[in-house]
Structures are given as structure tokens and as C-alpha cells.
Protein backbone atom coordinates (compact mmCIF):
# COMPACT_ATOMS: atom_id res chain seq x y z
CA UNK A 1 11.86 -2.48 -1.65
CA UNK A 2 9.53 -5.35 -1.98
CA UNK A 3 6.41 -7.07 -0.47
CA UNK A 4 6.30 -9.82 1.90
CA UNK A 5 3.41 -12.39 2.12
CA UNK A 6 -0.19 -10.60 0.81
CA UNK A 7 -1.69 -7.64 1.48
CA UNK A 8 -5.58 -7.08 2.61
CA UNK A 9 -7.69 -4.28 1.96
CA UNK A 10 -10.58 -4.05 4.81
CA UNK A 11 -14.17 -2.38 4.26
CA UNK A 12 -12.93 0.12 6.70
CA UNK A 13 -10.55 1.28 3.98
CA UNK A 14 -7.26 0.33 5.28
CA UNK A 15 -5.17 -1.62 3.43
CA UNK A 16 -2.46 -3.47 5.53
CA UNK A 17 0.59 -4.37 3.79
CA UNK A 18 3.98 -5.55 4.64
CA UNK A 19 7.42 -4.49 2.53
CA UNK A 20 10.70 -5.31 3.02
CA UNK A 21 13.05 -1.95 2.45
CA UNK A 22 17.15 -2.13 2.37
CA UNK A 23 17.08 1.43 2.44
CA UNK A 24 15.34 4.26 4.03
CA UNK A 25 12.54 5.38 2.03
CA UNK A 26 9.76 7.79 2.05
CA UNK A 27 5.92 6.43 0.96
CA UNK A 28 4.46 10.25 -1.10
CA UNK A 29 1.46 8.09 -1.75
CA UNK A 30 -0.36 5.49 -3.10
CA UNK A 31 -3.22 4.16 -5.09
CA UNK A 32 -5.23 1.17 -6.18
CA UNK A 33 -4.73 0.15 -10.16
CA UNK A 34 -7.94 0.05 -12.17
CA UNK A 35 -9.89 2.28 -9.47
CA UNK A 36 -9.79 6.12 -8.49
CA UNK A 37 -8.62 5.22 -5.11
CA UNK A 38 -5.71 6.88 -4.17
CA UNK A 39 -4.59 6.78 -0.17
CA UNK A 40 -5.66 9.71 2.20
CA UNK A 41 -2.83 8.86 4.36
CA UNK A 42 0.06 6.05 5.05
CA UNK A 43 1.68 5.28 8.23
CA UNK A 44 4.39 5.07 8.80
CA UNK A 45 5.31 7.06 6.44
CA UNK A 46 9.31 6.77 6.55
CA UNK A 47 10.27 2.85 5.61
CA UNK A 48 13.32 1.75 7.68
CA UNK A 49 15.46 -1.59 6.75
CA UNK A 50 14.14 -4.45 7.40
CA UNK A 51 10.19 -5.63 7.13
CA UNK A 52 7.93 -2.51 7.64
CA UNK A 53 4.17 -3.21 8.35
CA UNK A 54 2.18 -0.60 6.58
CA UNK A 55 -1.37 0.73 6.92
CA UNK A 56 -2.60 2.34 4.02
CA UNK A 57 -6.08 4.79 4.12
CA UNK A 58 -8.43 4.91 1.42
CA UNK A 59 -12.03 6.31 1.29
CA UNK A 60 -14.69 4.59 0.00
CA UNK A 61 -13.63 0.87 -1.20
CA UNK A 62 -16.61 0.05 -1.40
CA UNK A 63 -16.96 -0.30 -5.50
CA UNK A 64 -14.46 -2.96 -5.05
CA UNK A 65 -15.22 -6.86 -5.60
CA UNK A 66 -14.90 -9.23 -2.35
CA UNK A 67 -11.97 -11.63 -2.59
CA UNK A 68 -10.26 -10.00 -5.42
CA UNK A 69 -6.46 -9.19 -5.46
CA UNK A 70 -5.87 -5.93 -6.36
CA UNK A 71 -2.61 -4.14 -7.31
CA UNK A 72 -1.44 -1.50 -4.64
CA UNK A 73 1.19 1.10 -6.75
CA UNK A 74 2.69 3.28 -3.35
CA UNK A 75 5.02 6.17 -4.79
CA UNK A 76 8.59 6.20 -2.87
CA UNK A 77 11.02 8.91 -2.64
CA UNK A 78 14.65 6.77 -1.84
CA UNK A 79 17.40 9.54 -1.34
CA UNK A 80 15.27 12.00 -3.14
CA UNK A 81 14.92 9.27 -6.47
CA UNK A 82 11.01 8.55 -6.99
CA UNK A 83 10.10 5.01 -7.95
CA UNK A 84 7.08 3.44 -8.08
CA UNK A 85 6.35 0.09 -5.59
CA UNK A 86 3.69 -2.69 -6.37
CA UNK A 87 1.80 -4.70 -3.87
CA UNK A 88 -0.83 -6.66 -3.94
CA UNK A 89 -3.47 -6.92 -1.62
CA UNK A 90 -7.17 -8.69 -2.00
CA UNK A 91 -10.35 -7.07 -0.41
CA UNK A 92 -11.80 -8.59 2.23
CA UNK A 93 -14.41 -6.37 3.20
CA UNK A 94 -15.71 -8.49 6.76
């Protein structure tokens, strides 16, 4: 599983990025490195192969710094193995 392109994190709180899986896997969760932020929910939830475009929910992003790229860990489950994922998306709260 890795990411395609950039991901964006919006002032609404959802983070939009896009992963490439060559397995079915299962996102448990995620959270933004360096922050508290950790994601109230993920859709879709199950990755299937090929690109998947994922929206990620956070609360409040609001402590975070327009235009910076932050690093996205999401927590997989792949056949029941848990790995950890990193993405990158930069905040672009407007």
C-alpha cells in the first residue's frame, strides 16, 4: 500500500488522500504526526486493489499551519497483520 500524488487536509477537517493497495486492506485508524489529531472516522474503510480515494475525518485542525505538509500515519489491518501507512498531505484550510 502506498500513496499516489499529495494529500490535502481542508479546514473542514477532512483530509483527502489517495493510496494505491495490491491487497485488500482494512484502515483501524489514523492520525496526524506531531499533533493530537487522530481521525473520527475513514471512508471507505475497506481498501480494494487498485487506487482507493480516501476521506479521512478529523476534529478541530485548526492548530495546524496553512500550506504545511503534514505526515498522515493510517493503521491497516492486511489479512489480520497490522502495519502502519504514511501519507502526506498539506493543509489548506480555504
Amino acid at each position: 500500500i502506498y500513496q499516489v500524488g499529495q494529500g490535502i487536509i481542508r479546514g473542514n477537517g477532512y483530509a483527502q488522500i489517495s493510496l494505491y493497495s495490491s491487497s485488500q486492506a482494512t484502515v483501524l485508524s489514523a492520525r496526524i504526526e506531531g499533533t493530537t489529531l487522530t481521525s473520527v472516522n475513514v471512508n471507505p474503510v475497506v481498501l480494494q486493489l487498485g487506487q482507493n480515494e480516501i476521506t479521512i475525518q478529523f476534529n478541530d485542525v485548526s492548530s495546524l499551519t496553512p500550506g504545511l505538509t503534514y505526515l498522515i500515519t493510517l493503521v491497516v489491518s492486511i489479512g489480520g497483520n497490522i502495519s502502519e501507512i504514511k501519507a502526506t498531505a498539506v493543509y489548506q484550510p480555504s
